[in-house]
N, C-alpha and C. Protein backbone atom coordinates (compact mmCIF):
# COMPACT_ATOMS: atom_id res chain seq x y z
N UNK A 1 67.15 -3.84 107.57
CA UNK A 1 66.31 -4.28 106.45
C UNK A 1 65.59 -3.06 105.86
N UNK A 2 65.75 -3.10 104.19
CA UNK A 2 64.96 -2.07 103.63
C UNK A 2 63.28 -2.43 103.85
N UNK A 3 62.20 -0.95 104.40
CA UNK A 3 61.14 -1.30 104.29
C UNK A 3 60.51 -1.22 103.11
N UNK A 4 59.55 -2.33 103.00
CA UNK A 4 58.93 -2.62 101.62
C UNK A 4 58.23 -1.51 100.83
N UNK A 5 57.81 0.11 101.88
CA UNK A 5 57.64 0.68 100.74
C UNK A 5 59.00 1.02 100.25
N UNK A 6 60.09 1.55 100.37
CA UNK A 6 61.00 1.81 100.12
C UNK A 6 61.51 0.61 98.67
N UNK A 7 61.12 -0.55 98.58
CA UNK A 7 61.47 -1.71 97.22
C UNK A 7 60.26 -1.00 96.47
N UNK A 8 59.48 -0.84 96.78
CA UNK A 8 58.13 -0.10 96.35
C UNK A 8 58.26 1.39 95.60
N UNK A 9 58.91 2.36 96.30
CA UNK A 9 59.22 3.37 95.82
C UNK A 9 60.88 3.22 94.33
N UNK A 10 61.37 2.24 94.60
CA UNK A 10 62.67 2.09 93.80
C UNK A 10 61.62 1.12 92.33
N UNK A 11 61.19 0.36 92.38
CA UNK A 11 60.37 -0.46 91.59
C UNK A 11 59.11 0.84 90.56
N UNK A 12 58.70 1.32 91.60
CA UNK A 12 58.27 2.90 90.59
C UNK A 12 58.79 3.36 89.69
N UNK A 13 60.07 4.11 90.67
CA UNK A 13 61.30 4.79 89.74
C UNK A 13 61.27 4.03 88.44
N UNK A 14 61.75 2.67 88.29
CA UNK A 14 62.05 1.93 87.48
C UNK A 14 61.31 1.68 86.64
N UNK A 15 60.09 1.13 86.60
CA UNK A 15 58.96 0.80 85.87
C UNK A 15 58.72 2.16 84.96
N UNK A 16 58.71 3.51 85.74
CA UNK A 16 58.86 4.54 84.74
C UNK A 16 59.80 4.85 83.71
N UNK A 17 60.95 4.51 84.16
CA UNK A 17 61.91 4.93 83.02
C UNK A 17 61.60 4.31 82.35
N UNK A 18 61.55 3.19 82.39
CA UNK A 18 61.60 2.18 81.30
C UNK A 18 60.39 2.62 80.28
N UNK A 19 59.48 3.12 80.62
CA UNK A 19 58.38 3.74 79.54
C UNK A 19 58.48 5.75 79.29
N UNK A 20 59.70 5.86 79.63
CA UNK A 20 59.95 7.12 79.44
C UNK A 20 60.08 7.70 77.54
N UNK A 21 60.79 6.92 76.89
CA UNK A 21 61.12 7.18 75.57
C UNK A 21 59.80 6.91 74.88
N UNK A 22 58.79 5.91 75.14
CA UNK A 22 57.54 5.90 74.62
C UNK A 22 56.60 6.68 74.72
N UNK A 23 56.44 6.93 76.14
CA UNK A 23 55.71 8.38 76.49
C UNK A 23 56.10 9.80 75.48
N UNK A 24 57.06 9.73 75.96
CA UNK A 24 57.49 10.78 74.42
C UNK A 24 57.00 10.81 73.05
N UNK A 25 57.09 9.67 72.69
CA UNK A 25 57.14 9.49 71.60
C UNK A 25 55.43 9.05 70.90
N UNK A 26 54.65 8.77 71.77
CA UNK A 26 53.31 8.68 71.77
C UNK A 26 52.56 9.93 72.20
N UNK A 27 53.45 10.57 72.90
CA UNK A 27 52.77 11.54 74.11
C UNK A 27 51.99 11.17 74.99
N UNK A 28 52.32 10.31 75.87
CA UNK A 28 51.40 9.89 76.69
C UNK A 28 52.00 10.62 77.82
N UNK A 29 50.90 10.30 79.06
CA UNK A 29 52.08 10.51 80.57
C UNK A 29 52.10 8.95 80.95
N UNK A 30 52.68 9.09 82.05
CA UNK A 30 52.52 7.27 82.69
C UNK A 30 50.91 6.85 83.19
N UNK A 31 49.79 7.65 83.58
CA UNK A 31 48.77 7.48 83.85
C UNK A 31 47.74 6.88 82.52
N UNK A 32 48.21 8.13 81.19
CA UNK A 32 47.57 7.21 80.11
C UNK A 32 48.13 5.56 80.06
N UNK A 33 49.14 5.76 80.00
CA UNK A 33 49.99 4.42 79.89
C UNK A 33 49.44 3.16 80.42
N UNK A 34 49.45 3.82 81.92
CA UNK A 34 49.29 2.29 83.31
C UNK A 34 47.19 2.01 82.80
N UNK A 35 46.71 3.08 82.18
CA UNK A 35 45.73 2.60 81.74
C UNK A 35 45.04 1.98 80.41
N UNK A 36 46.41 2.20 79.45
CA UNK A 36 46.64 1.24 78.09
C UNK A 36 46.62 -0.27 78.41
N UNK A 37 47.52 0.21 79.65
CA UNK A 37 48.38 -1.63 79.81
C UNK A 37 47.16 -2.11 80.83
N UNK A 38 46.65 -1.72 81.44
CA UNK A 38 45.59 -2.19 82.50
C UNK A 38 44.50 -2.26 81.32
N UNK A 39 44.09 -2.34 80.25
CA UNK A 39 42.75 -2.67 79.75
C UNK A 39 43.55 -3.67 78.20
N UNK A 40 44.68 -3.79 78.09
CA UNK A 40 45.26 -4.57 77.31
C UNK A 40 45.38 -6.05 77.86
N UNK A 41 46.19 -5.87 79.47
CA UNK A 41 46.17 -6.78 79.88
C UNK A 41 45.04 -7.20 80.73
N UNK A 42 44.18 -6.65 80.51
CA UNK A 42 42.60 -7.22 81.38
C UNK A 42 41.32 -7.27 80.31
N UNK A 43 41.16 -7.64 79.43
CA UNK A 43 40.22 -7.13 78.60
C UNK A 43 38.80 -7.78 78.82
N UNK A 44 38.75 -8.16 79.97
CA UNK A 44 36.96 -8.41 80.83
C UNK A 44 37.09 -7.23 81.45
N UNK A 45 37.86 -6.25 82.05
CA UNK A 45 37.91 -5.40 82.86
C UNK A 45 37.82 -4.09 81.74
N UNK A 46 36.57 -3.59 81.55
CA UNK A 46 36.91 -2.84 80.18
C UNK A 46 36.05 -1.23 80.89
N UNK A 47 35.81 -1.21 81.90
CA UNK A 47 35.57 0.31 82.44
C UNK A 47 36.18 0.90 83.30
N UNK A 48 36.18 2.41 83.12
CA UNK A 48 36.72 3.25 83.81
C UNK A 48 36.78 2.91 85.25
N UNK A 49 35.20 2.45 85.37
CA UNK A 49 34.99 2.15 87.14
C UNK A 49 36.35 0.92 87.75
N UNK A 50 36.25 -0.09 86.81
CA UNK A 50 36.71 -1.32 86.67
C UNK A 50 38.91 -0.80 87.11
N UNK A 51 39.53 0.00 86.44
CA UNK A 51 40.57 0.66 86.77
C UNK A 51 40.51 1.51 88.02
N UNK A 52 39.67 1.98 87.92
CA UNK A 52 39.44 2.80 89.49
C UNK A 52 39.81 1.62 90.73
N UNK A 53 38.82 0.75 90.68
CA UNK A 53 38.75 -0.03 91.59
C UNK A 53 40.30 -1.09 91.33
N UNK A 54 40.50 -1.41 90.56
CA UNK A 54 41.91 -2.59 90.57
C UNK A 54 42.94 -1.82 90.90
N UNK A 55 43.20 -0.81 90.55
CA UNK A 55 44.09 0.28 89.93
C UNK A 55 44.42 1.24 91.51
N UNK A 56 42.84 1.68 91.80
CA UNK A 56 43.57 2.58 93.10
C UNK A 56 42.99 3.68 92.69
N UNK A 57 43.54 4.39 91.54
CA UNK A 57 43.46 5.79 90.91
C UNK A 57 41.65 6.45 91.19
N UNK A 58 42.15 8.08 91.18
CA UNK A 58 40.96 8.50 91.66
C UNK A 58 40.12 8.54 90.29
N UNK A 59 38.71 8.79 90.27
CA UNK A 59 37.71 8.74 89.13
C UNK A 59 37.84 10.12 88.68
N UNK A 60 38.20 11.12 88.73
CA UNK A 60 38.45 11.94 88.62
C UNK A 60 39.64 12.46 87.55
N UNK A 61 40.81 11.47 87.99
CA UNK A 61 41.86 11.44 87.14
C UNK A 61 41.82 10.12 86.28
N UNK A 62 41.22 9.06 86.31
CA UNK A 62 40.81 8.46 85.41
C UNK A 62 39.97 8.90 84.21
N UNK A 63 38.86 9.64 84.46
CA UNK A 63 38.04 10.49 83.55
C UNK A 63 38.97 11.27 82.79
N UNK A 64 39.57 12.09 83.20
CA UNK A 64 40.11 13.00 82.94
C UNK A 64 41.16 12.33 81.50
N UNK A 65 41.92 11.53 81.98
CA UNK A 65 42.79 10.58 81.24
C UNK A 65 42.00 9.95 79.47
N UNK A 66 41.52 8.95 80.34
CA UNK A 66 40.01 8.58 79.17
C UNK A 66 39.68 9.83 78.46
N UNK A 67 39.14 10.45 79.05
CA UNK A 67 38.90 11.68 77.88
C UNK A 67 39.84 11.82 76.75
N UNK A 68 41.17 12.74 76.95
CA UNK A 68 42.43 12.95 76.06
C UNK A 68 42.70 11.51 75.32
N UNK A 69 42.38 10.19 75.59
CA UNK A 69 42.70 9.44 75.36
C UNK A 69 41.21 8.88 73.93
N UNK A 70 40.58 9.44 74.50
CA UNK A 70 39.29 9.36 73.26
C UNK A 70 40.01 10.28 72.72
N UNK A 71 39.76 11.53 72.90
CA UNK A 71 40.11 12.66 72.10
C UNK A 71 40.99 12.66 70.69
N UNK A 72 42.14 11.34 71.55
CA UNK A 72 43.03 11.55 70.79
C UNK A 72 43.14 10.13 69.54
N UNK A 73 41.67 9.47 69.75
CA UNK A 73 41.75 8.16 68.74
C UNK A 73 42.39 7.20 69.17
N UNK A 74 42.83 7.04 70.51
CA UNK A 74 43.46 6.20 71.04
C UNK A 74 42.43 5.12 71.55
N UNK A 75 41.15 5.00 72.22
CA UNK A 75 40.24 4.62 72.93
C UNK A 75 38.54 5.20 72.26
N UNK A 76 37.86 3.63 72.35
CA UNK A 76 36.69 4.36 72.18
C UNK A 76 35.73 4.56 73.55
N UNK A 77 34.80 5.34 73.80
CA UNK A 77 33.99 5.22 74.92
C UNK A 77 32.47 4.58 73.99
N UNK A 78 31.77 3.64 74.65
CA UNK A 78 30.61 2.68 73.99
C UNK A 78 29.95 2.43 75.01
N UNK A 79 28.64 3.22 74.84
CA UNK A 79 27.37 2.28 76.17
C UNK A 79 27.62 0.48 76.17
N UNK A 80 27.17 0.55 77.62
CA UNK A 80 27.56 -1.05 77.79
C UNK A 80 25.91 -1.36 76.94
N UNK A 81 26.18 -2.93 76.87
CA UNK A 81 24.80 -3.17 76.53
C UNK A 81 23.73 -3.80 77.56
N UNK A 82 24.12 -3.99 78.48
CA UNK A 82 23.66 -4.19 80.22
C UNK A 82 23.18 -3.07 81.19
N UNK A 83 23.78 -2.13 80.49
CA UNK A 83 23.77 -1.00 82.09
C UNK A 83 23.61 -0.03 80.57
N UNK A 84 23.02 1.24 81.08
CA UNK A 84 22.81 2.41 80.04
C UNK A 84 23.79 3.46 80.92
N UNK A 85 24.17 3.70 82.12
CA UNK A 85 25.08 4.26 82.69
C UNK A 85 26.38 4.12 82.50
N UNK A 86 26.85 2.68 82.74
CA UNK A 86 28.07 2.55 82.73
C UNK A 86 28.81 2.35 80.96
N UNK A 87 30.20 2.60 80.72
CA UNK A 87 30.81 2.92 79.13
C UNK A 87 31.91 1.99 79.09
N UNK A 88 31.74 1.30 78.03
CA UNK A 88 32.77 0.57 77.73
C UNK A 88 33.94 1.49 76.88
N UNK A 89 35.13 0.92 77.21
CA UNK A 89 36.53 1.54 77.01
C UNK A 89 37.18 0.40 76.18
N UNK A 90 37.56 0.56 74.75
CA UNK A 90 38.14 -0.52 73.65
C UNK A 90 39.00 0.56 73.33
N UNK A 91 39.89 -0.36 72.63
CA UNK A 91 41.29 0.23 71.88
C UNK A 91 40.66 0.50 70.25
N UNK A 92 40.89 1.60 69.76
CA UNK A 92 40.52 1.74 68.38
C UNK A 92 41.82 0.74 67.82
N UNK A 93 41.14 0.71 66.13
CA UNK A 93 42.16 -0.40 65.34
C UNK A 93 43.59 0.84 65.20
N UNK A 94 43.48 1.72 65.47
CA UNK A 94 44.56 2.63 65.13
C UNK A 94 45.74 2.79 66.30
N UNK A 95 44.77 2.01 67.31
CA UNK A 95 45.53 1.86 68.80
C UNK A 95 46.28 0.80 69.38
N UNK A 96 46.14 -0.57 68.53
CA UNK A 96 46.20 -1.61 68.76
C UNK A 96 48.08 -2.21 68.97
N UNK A 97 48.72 -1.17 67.74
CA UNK A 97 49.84 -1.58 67.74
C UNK A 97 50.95 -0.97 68.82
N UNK A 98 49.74 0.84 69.04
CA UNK A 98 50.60 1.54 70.18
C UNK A 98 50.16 0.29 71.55
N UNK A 99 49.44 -0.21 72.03
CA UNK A 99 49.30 -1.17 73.14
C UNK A 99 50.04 -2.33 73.26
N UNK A 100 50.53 -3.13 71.65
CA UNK A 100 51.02 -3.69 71.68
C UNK A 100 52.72 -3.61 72.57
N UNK A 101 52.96 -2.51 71.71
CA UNK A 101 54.19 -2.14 71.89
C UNK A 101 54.55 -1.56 73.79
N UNK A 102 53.25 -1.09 73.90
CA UNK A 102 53.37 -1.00 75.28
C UNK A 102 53.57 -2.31 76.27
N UNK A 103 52.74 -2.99 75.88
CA UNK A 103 52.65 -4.46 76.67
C UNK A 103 54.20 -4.96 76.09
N UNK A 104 54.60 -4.89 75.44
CA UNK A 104 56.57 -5.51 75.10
C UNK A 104 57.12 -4.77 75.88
N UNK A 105 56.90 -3.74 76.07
CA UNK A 105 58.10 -2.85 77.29
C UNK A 105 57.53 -3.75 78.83
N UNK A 106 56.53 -3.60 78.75
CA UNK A 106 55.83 -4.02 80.18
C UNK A 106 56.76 -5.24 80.03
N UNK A 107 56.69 -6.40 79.55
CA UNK A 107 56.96 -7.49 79.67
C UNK A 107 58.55 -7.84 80.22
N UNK A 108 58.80 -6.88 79.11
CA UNK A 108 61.13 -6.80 78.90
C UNK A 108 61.16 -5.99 80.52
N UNK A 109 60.51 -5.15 80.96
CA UNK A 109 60.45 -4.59 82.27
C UNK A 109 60.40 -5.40 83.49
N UNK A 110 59.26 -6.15 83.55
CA UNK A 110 59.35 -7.08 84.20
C UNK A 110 60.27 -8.34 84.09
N UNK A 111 60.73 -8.87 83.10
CA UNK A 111 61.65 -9.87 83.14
C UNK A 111 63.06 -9.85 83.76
N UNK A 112 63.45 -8.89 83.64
CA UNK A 112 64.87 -8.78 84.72
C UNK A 112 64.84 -9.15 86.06
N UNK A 113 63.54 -8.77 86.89
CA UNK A 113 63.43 -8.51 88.19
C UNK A 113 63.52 -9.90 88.26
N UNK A 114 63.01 -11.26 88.11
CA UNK A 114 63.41 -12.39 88.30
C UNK A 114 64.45 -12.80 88.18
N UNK A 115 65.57 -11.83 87.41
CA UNK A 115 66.81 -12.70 87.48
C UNK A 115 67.56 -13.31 88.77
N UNK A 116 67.98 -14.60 88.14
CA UNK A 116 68.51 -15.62 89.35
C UNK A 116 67.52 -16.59 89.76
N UNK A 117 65.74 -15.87 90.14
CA UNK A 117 64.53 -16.33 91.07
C UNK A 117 64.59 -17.87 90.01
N UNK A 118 64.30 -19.09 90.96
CA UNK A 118 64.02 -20.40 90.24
C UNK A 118 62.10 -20.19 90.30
N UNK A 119 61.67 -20.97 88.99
CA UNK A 119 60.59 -20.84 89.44
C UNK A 119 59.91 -21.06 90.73
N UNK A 120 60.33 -22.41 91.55
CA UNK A 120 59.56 -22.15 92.56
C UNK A 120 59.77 -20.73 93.49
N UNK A 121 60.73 -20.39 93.45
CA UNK A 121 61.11 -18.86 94.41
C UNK A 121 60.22 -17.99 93.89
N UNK A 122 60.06 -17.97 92.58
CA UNK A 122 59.15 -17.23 92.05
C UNK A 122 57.83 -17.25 92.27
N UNK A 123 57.47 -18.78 92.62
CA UNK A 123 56.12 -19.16 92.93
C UNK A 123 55.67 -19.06 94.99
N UNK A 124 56.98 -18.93 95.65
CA UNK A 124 56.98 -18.25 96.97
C UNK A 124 56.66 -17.43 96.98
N UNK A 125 57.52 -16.34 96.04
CA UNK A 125 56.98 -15.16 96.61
C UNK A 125 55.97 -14.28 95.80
N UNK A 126 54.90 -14.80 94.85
CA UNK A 126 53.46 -14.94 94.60
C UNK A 126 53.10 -15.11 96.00
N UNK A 127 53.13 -16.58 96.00
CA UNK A 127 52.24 -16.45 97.84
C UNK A 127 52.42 -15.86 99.07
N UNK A 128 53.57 -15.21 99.19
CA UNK A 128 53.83 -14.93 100.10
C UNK A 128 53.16 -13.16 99.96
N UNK A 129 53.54 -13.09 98.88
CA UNK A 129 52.38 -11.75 98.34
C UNK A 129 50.86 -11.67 98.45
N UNK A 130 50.98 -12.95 98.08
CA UNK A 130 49.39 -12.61 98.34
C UNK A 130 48.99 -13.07 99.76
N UNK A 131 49.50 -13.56 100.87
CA UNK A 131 49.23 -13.42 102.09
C UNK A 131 49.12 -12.00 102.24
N UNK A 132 50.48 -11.71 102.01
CA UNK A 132 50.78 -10.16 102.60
C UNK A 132 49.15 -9.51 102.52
N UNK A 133 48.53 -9.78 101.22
CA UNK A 133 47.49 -8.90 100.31
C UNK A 133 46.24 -9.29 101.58
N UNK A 134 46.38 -10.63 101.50
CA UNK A 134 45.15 -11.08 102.56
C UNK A 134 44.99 -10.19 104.11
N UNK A 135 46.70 -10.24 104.91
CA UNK A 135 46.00 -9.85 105.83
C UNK A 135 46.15 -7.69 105.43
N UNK A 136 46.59 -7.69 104.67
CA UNK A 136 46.39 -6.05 104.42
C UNK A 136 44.61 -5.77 104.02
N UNK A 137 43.82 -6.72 102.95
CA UNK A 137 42.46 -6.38 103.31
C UNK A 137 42.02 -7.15 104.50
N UNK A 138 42.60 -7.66 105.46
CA UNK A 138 41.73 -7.85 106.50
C UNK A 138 41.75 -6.90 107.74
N UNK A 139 42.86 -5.99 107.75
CA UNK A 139 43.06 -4.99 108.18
C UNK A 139 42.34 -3.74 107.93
N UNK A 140 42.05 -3.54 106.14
CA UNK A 140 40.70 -2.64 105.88
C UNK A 140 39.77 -2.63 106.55
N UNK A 141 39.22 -4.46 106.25
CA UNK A 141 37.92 -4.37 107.00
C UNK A 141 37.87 -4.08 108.40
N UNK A 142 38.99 -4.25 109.26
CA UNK A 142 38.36 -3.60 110.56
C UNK A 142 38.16 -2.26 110.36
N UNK A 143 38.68 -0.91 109.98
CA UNK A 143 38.44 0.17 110.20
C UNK A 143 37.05 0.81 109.85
């Protein structure tokens, strides 16, 4: 049996190509990208901190990202109106259609991988994922 990082590492591979000709063509890398599509498809989740934490990625290279990504009129940075520390992250109107177009690759990307899966198979292995997820943070918390 292949181990699951190994479907993990092939599912990478893949997910990148597939946004390879856009990256180009926007100039993005895949990090701007996975953080287009992470605040497109989350839009309560609208800070840097907020990707850090769902995401994984260090704050460091998130900042870094966000920045070039203001820089470049892609993203605005906006004090929250709650917190004077923390910055809200929106898509400028000039950005809207490059996200769009990102979220259609995302989508056509993901739709293959179900081929054959009936929905309920599909709806197994959701749960069976998210067990997995359960006892992997219950394993955090002991350490």
């Amino acid at each position: 049996m292949v181990p699951i990082l190994t479907y993990a590492q092939h599912y990478k591979k893949y997910y990148s190509a597939q946004f390879a000709g856009v990256a180009a063509a926007y100039g993005l890398n895949q990090l701007e990208i996975d953080i287009l599509l992470f605040l497109h498809n989350n839009p309560e989740l609208c800070t840097a901190s907020d990707i850090c934490r769902y995401r994984g990625l260090a704050k460091s290279n998130v900042s870094a990202a966000v920045e070039r990504l203001r820089s470049r009129g892609v993203l605005e940075v906006l004090p929250a109106p709650d917190n004077r520390r923390q910055r809200i992250l929106r898509f400028t109107a000039a950005a809207r259609p490059m996200a769009e177009a990102l979220a259609e690759i995302q989508r056509r990307t993901l739709e293959p991988l179900f081929d054959g899966f009936t929905a309920a198979e599909q709806q197994a292995l959701q749960e069976y994922l998210c067990r997995m997820d359960a006892n992997i943070q219950r394993q955090l918390k002991k350490e």
